[in-house]
PDB file of N, CA and C in Angstrom:
ATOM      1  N   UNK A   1      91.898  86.611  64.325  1.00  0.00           N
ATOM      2  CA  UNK A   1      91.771  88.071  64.230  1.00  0.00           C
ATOM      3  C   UNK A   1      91.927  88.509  62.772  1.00  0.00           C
ATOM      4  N   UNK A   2      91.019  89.184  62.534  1.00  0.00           N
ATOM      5  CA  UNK A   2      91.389  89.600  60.721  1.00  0.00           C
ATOM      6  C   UNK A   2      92.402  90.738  60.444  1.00  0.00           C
ATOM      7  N   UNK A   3      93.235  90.813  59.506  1.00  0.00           N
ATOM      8  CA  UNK A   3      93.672  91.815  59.046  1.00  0.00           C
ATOM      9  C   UNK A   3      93.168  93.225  58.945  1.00  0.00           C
ATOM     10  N   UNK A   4      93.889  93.748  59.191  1.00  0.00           N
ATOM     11  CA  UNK A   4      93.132  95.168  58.986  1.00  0.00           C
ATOM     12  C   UNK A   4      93.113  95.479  57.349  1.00  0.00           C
ATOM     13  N   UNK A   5      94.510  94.921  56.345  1.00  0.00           N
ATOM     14  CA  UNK A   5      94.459  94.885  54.835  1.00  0.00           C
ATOM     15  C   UNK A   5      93.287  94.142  54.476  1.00  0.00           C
ATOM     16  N   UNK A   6      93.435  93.205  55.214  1.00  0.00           N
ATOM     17  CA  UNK A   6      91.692  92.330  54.465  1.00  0.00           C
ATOM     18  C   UNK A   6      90.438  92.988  54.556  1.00  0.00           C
ATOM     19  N   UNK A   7      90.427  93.471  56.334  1.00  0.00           N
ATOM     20  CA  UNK A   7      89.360  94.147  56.436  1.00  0.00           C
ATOM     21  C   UNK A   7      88.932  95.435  55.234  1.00  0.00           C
ATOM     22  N   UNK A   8      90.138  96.319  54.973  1.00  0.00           N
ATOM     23  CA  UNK A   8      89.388  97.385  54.278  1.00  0.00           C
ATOM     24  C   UNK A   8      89.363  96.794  52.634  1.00  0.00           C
ATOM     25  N   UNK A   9      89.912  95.719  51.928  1.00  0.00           N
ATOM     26  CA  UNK A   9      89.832  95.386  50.979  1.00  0.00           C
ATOM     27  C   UNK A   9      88.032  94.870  51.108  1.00  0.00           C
ATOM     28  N   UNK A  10      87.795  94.120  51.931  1.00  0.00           N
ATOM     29  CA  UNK A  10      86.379  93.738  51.842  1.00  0.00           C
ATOM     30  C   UNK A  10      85.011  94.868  51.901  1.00  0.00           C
ATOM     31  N   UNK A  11      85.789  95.606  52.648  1.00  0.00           N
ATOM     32  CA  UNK A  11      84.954  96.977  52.688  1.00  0.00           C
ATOM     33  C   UNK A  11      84.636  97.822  51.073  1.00  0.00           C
ATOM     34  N   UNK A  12      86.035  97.809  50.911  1.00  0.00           N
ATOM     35  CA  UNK A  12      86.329  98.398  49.408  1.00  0.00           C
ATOM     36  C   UNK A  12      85.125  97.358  47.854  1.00  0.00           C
ATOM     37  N   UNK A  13      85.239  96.372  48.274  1.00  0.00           N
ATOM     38  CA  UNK A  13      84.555  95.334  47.386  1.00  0.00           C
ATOM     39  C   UNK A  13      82.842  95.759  47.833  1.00  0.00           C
ATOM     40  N   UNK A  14      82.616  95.925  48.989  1.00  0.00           N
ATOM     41  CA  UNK A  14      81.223  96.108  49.146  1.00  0.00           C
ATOM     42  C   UNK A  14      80.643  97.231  48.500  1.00  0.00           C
ATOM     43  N   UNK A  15      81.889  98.361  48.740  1.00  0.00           N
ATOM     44  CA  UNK A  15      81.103  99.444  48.248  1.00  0.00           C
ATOM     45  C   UNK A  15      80.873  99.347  46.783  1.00  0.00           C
ATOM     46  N   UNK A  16      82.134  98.848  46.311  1.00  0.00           N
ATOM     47  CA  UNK A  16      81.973  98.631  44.860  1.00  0.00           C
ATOM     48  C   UNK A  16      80.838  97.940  44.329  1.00  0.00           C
ATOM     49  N   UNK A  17      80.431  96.690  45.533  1.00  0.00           N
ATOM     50  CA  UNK A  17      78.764  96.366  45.298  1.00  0.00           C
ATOM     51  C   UNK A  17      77.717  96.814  45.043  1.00  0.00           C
ATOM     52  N   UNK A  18      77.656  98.189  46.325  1.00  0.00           N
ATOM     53  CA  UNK A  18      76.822  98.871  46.049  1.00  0.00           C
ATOM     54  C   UNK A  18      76.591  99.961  45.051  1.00  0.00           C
ATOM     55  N   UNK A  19      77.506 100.287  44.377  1.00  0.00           N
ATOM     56  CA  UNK A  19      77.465 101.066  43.542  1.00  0.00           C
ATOM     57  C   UNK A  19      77.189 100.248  42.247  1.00  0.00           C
ATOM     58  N   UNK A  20      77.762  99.289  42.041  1.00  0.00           N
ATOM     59  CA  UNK A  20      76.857  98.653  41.275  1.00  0.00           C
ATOM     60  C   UNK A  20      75.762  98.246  40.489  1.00  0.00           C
ATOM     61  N   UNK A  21      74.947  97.648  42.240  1.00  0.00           N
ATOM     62  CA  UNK A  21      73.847  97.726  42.355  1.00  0.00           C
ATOM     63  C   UNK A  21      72.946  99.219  41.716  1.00  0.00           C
ATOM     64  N   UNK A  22      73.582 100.012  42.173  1.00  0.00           N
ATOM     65  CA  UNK A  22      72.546 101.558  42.158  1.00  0.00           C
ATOM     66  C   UNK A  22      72.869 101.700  40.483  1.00  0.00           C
ATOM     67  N   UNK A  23      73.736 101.133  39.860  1.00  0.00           N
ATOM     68  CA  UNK A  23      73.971 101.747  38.525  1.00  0.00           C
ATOM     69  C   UNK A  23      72.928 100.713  37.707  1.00  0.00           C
ATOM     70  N   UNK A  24      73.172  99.200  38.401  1.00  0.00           N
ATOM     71  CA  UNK A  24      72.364  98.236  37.088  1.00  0.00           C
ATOM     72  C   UNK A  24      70.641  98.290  37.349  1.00  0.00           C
ATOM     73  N   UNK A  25      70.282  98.919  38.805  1.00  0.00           N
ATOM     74  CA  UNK A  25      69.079  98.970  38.814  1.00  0.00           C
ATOM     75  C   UNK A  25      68.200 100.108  39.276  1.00  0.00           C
ATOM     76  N   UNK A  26      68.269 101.378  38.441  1.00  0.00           N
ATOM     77  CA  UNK A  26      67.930 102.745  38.327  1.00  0.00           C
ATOM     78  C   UNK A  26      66.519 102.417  37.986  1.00  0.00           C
ATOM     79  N   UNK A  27      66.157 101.311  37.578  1.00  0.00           N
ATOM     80  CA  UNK A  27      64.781 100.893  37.167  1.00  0.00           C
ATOM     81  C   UNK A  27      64.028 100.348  38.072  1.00  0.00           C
ATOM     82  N   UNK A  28      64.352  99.802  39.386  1.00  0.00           N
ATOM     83  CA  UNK A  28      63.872  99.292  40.189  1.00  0.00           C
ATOM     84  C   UNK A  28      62.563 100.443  40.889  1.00  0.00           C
ATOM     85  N   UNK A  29      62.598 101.250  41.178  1.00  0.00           N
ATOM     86  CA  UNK A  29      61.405 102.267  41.275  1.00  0.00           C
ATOM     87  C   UNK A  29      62.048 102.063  42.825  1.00  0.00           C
ATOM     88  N   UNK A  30      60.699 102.001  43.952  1.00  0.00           N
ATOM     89  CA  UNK A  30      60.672 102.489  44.900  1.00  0.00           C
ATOM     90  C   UNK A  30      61.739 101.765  45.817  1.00  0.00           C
ATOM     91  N   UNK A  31      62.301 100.358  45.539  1.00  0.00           N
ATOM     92  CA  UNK A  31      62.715  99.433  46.238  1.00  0.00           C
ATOM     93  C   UNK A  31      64.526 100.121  45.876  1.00  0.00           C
ATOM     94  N   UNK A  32      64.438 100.706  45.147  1.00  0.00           N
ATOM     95  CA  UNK A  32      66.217 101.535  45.009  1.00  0.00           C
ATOM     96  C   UNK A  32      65.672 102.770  45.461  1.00  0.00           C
ATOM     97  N   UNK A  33      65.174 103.399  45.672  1.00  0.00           N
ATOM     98  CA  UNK A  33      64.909 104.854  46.294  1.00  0.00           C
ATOM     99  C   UNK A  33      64.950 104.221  47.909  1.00  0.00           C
ATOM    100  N   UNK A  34      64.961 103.289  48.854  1.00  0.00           N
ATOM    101  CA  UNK A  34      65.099 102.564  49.695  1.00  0.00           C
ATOM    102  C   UNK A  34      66.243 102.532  50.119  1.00  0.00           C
ATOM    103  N   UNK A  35      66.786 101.433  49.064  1.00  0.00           N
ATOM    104  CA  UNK A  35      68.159 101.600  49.172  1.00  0.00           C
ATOM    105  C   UNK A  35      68.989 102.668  49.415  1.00  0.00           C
ATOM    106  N   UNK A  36      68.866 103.814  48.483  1.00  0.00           N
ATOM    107  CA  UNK A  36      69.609 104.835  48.603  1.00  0.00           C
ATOM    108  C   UNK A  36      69.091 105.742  50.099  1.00  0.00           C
ATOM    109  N   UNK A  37      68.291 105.570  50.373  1.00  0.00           N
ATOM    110  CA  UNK A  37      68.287 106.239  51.911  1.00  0.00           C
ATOM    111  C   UNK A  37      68.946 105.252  52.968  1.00  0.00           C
ATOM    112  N   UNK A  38      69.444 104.111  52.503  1.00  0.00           N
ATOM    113  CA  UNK A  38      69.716 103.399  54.046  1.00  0.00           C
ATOM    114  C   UNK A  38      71.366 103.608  53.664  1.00  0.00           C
ATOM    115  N   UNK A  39      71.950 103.503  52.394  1.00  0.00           N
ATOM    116  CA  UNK A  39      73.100 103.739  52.329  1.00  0.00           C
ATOM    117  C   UNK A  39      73.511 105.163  52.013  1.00  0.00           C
TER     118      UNK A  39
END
């Protein structure tokens, strides 16, 4: 059974992924305009 501390730490890391993502690739054109509608 997982932690619930682990659980939201991993959560916390994803988002930090995704934000990431949206910052290093503003250049990507239509394939980040994608992205940003599913998240």
């Amino acid at each position: 059974m997982t932690r619930p501390i682990q659980a939201s730490l991993d959560l916390q890391a994803l988002k930090q992924n995704l934000s990431i993502v949206r910052q290093a690739a503003p250049h990507a054109g239509g394939k980040s305009e994608r992205l940003r509608a599913w998240y």
